[in-house]
Protein backbone atom coordinates (compact mmCIF):
# COMPACT_ATOMS: atom_id res chain seq x y z
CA UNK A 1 127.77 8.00 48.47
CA UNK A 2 131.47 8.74 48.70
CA UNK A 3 132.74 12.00 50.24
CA UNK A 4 135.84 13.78 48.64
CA UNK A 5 136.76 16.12 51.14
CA UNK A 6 138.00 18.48 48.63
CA UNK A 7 134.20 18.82 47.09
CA UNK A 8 132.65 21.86 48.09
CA UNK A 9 128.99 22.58 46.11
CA UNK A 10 127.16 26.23 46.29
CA UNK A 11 123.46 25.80 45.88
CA UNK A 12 121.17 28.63 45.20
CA UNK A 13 117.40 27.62 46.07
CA UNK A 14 115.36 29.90 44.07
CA UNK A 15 112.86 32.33 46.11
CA UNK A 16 109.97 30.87 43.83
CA UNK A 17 110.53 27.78 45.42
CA UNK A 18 110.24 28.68 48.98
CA UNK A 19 105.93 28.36 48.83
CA UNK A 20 106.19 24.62 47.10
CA UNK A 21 104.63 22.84 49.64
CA UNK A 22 106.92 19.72 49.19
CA UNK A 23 110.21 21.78 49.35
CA UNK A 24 112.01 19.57 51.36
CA UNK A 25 110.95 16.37 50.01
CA UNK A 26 112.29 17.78 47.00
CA UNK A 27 115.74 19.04 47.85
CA UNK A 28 116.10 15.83 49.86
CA UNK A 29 115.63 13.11 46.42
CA UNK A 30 117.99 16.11 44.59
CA UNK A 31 120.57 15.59 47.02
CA UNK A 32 120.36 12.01 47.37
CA UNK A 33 121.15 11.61 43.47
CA UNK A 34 124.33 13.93 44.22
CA UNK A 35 127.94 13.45 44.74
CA UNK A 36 128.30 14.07 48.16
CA UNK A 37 130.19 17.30 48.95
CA UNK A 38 130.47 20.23 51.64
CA UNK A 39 127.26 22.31 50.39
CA UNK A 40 126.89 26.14 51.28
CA UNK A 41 123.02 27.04 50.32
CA UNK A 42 121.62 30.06 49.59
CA UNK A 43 117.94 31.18 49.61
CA UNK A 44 116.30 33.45 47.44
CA UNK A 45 114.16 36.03 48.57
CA UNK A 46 110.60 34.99 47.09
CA UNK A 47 107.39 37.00 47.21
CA UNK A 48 109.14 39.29 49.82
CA UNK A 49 111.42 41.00 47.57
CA UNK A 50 109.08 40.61 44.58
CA UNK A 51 106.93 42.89 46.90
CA UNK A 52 109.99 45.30 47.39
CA UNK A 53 110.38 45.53 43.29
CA UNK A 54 106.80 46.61 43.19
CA UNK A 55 106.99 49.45 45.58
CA UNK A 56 109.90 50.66 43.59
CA UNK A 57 107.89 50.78 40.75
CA UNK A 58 105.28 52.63 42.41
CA UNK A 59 108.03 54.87 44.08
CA UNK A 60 111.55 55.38 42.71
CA UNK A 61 114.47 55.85 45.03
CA UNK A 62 117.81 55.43 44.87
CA UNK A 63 118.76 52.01 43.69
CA UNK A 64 122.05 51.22 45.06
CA UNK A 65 119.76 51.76 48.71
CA UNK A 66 116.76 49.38 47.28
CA UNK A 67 119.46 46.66 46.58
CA UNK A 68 121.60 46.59 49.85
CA UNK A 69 118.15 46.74 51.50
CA UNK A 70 116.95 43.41 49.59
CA UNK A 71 120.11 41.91 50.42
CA UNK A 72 119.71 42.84 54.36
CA UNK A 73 116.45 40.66 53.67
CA UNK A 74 117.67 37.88 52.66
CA UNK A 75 118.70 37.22 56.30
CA UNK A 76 115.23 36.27 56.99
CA UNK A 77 113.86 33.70 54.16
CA UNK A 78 117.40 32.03 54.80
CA UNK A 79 117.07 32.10 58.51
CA UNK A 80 113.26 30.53 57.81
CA UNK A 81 114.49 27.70 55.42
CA UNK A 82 117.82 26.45 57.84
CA UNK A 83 115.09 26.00 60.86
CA UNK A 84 112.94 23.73 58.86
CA UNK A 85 116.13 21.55 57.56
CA UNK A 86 117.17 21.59 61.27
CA UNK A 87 114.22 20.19 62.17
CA UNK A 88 114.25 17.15 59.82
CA UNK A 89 116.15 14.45 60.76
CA UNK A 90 116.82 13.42 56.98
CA UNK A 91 119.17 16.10 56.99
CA UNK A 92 122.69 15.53 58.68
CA UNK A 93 125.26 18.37 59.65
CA UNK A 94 122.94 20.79 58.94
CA UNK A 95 124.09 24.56 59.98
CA UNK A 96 123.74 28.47 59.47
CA UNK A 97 126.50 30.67 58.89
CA UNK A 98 125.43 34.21 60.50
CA UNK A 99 128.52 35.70 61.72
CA UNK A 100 131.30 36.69 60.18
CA UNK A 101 133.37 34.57 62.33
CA UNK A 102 131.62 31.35 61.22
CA UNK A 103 131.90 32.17 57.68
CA UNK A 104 135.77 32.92 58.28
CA UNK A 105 136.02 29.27 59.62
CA UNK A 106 133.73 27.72 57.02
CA UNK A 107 136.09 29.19 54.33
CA UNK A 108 139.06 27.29 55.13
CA UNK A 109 137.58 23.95 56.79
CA UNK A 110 135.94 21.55 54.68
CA UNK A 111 133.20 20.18 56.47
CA UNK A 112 132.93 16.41 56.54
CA UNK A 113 129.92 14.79 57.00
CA UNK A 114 129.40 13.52 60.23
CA UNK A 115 127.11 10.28 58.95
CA UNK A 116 126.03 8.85 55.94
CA UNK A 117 123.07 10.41 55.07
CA UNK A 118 125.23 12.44 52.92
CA UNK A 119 126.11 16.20 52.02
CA UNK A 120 126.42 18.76 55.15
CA UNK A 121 124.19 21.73 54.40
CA UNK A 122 125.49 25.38 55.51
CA UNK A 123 123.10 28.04 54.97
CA UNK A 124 124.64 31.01 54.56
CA UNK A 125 123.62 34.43 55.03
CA UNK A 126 124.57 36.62 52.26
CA UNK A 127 125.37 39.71 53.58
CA UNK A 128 128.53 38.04 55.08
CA UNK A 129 130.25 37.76 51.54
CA UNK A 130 128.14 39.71 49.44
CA UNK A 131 128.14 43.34 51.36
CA UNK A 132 128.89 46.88 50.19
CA UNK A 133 132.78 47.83 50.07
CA UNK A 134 133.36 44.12 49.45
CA UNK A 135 135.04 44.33 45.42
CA UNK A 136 132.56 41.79 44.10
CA UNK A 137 132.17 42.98 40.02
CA UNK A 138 128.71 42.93 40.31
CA UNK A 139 125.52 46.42 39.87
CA UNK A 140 124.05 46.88 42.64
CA UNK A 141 120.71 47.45 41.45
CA UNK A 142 117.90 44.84 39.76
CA UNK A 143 119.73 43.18 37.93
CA UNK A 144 122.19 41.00 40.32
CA UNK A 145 119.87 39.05 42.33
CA UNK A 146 121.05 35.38 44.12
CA UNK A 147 121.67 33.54 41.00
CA UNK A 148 124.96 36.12 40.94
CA UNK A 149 125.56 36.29 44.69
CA UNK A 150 125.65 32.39 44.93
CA UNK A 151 128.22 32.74 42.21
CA UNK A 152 130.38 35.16 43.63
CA UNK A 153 129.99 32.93 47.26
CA UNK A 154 131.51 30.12 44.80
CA UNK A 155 134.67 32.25 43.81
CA UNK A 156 135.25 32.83 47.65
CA UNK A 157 135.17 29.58 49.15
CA UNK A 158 136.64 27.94 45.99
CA UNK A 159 133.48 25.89 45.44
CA UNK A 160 134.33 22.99 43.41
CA UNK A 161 130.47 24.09 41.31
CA UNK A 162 127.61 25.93 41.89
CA UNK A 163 123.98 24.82 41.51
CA UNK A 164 121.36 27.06 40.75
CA UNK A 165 118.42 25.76 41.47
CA UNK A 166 115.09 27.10 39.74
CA UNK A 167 111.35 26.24 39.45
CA UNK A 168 111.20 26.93 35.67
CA UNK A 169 112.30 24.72 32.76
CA UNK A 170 115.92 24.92 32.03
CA UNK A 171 117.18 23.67 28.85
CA UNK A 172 119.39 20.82 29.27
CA UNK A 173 122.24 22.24 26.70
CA UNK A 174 122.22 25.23 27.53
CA UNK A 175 124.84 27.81 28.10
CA UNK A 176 125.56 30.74 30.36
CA UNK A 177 124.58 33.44 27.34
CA UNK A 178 121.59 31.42 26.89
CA UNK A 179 120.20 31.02 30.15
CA UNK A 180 121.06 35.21 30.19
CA UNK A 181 119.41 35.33 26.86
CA UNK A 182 116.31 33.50 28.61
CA UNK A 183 115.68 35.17 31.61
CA UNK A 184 116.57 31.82 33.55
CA UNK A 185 119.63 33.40 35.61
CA UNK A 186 120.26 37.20 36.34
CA UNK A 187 122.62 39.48 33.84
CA UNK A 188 124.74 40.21 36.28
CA UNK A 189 125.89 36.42 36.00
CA UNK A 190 127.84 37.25 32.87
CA UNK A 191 130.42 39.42 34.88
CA UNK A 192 131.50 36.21 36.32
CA UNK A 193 131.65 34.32 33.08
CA UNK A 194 135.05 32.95 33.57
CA UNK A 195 133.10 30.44 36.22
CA UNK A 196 130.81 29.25 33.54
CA UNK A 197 132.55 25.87 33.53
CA UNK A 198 131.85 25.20 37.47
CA UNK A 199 128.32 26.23 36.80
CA UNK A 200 124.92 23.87 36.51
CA UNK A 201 121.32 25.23 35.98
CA UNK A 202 118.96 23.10 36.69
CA UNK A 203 114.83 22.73 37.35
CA UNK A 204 114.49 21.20 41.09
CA UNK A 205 111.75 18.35 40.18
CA UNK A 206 108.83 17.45 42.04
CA UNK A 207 108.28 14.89 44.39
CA UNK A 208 105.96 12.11 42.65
């Protein structure tokens, strides 16, 4: 694969995907069939802010406090993920971005891959970009979840695309309304609508 270094890809790896036991299998063959680019990941949250949801349907509080809480979370099922890449030697350059410091740096250096095993993988945390008082246009309550926050990551590190990456069936002509219209991707997506054209929805397949 050729590296541009002016490529820069935000994934979003949907929290359903984080108990499929082949995870990594799978983002590895995804990858492989990709351009090669300077990739900032982020992770869902899973069953541990599904659980959160349910306890504030049990117990109402103020919203705007549920959400930054669920965001704080995030730390940890993206913390969780970036070890296991780490750990596999299929995966080159791989790194987490946990202080504001590193994101600062990420921001304005491309990173170019150090090998040829392809694109470098940055996990980022995304309380460093997505964080109360920053002017992001999105409600902080249910309905901006990580397909949003990926997108807003885009806009601020001029991401050449973003990737959302989901465990469900996406249609393959599909359009930003319609994956709205679906359920696929959050509502909150449509207050960043003028990135529609950098944006891809797709199903991460499975590992034969």
């Amino acid at each position: 694969m050729t590296f541009h270094p002016t490529t820069r890809r935000v994934i979003k790896l949907g929290g359903s995907l984080l108990t499929r036991p082949g995870l990594l299998d799978d983002v590895h063959a995804w990858l492989t069939a990709q351009t090669a680019a300077d990739t900032c990941v982020i992770v869902g949250g899973g069953r541990m802010i599904d659980a959160v949801r349910q306890w504030d349907q049990l117990r109402r509080v103020d919203q705007r406090e549920v959400h930054w809480m669920c965001v704080e979370m995030l730390k940890h099922s993206v913390r969780h993920l970036a070890n296991a890449f780490l750990e596999d030697d299929r995966f080159a350059d791989v790194s987490l971005l946990e202080t504001d410091s590193q994101w600062h740096h990420y921001q304005t250096n491309p990173v170019v891959p150090a090998s040829s095993k392809g694109s470098s993988l940055a996990f980022l945390v995304p309380g460093l970009v997505y964080h109360r008082g920053c002017d992001a246009p999105l409600p902080e309550n249910w309905s901006t979840t990580t397909d949003s926050i990926a997108m807003w990551v885009a806009m601020c590190c001029q991401a050449d695309e973003v990737v959302l990456l989901k465990s469900c069936e996406v249609p393959v002509d599909g359009q930003l309304d319609d994956w709205i219209d679906e359920g696929i991707v959050d509502s909150a997506c449509g207050a960043l609508s003028h990135m529609k054209d950098q944006l891809r929805v797709e199903r991460l397949p499975a590992c034969k």
